[in-house]
C-alpha atoms as a PDB file:
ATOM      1  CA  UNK A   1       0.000   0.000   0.000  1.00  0.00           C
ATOM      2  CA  UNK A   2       1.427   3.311  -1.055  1.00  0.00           C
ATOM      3  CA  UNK A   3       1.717   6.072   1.554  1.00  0.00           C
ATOM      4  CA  UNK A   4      -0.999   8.323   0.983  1.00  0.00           C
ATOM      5  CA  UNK A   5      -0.340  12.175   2.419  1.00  0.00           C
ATOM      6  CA  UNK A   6      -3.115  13.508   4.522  1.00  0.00           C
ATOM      7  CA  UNK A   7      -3.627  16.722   5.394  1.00  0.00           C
ATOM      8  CA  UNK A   8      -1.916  18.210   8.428  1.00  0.00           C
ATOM      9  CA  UNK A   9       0.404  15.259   8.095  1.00  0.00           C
ATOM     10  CA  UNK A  10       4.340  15.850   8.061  1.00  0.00           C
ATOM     11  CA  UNK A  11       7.306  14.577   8.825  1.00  0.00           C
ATOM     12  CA  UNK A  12      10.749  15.687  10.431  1.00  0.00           C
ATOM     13  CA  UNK A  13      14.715  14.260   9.838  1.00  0.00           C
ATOM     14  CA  UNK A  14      17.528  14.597  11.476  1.00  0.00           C
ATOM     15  CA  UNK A  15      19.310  17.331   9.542  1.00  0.00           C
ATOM     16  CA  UNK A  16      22.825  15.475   8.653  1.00  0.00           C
ATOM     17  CA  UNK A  17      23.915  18.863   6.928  1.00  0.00           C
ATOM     18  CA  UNK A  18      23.962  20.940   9.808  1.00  0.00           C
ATOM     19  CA  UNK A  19      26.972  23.031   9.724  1.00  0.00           C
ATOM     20  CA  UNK A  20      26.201  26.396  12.441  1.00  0.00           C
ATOM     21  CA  UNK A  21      23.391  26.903  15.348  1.00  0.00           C
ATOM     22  CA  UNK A  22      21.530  28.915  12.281  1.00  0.00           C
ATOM     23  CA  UNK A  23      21.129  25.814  10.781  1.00  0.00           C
ATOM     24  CA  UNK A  24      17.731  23.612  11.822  1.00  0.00           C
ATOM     25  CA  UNK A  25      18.900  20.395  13.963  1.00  0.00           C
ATOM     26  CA  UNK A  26      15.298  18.500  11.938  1.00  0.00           C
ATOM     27  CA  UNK A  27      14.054  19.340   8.422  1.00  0.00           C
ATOM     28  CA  UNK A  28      10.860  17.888   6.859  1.00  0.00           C
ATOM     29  CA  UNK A  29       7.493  18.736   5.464  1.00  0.00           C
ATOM     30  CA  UNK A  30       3.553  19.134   6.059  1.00  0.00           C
ATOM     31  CA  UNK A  31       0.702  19.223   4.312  1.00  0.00           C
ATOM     32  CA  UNK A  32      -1.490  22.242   5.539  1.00  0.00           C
ATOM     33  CA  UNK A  33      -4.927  22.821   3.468  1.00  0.00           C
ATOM     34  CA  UNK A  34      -3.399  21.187   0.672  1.00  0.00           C
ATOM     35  CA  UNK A  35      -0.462  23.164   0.346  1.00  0.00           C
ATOM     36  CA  UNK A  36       2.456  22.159   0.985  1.00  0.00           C
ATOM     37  CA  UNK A  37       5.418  23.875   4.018  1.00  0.00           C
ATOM     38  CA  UNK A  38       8.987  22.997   4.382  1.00  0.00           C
ATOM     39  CA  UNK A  39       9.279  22.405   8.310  1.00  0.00           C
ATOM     40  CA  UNK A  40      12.380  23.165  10.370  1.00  0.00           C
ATOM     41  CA  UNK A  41      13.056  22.316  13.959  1.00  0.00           C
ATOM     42  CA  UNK A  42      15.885  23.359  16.001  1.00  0.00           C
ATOM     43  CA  UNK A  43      16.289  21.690  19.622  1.00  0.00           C
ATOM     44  CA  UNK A  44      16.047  24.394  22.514  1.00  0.00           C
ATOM     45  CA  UNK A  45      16.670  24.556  26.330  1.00  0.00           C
ATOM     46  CA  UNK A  46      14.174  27.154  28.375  1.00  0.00           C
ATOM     47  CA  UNK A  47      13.515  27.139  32.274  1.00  0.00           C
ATOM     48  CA  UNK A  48      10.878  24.235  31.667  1.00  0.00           C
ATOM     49  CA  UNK A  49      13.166  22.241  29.722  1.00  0.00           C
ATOM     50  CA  UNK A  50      14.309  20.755  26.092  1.00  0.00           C
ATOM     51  CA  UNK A  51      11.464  21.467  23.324  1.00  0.00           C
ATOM     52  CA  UNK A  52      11.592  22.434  20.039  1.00  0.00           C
ATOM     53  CA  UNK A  53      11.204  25.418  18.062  1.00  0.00           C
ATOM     54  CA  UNK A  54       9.384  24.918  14.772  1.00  0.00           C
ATOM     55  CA  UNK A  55       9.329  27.206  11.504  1.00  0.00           C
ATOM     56  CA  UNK A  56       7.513  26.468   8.448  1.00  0.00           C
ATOM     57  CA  UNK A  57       7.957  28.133   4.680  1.00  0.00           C
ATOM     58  CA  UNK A  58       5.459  27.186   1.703  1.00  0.00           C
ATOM     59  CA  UNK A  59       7.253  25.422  -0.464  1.00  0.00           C
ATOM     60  CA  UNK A  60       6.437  27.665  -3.497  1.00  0.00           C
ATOM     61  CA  UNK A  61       7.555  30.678  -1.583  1.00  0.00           C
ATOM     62  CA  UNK A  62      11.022  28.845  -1.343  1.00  0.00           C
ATOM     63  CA  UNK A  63      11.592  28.143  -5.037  1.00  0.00           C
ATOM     64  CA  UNK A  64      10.834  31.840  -5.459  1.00  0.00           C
ATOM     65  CA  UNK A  65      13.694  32.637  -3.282  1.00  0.00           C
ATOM     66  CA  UNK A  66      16.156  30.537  -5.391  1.00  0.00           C
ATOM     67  CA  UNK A  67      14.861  31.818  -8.286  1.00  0.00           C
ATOM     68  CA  UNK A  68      15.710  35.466  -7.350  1.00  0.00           C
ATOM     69  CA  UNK A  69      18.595  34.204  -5.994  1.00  0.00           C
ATOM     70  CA  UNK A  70      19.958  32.748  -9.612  1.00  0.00           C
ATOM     71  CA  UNK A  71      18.733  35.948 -11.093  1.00  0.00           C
ATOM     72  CA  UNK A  72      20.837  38.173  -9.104  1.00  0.00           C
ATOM     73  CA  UNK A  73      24.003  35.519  -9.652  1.00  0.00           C
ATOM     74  CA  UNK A  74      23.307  35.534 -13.691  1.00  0.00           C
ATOM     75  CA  UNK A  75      23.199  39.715 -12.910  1.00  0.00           C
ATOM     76  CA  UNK A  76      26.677  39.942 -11.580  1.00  0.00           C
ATOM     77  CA  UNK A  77      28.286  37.791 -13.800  1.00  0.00           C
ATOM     78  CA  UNK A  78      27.270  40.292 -16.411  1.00  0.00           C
ATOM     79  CA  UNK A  79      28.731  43.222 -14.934  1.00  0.00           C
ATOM     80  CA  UNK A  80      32.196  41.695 -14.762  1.00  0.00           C
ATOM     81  CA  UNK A  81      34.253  43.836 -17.558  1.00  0.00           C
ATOM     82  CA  UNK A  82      36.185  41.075 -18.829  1.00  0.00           C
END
């Protein structure tokens, strides 16, 4: 039986990639009204203990950022003089 998505389903890894503190210690998705979030968890201590701090991006909004991203890096390279 294939896994079938449901919504307000998700799931979190451990992030193996983590290189600074900036860097989310879990990185998954969800499913939220049908759309779908990249989720990111990063492992906290506060006065009542270990829990985990949760952020979560639409995954459209995301590929807009790289997209602007590789815009600006195709802009640069033609400004170089030589």
């Amino acid at each position: 039986m294939a896994y079938e998505r449901r919504d307000g389903d998700g799931s979190l890894f451990k992030n193996d990639r983590k290189e600074t503190d900036k860097h989310p210690d879990y990185q998954g998705s969800i499913l939220i009204n049908g759309q779908d979030f990249w989720l990111s968890a990063w492992i906290k201590k506060g006065a009542k203990g270990t829990f985990m701090s949760l952020s979560a991006k639409p995954k459209q909004e995301r590929a807009q950022e790289i997209v602007r991203e590789h815009r600006h890096d195709d802009d640069l390279d033609t400004e170089i003089p030589f």
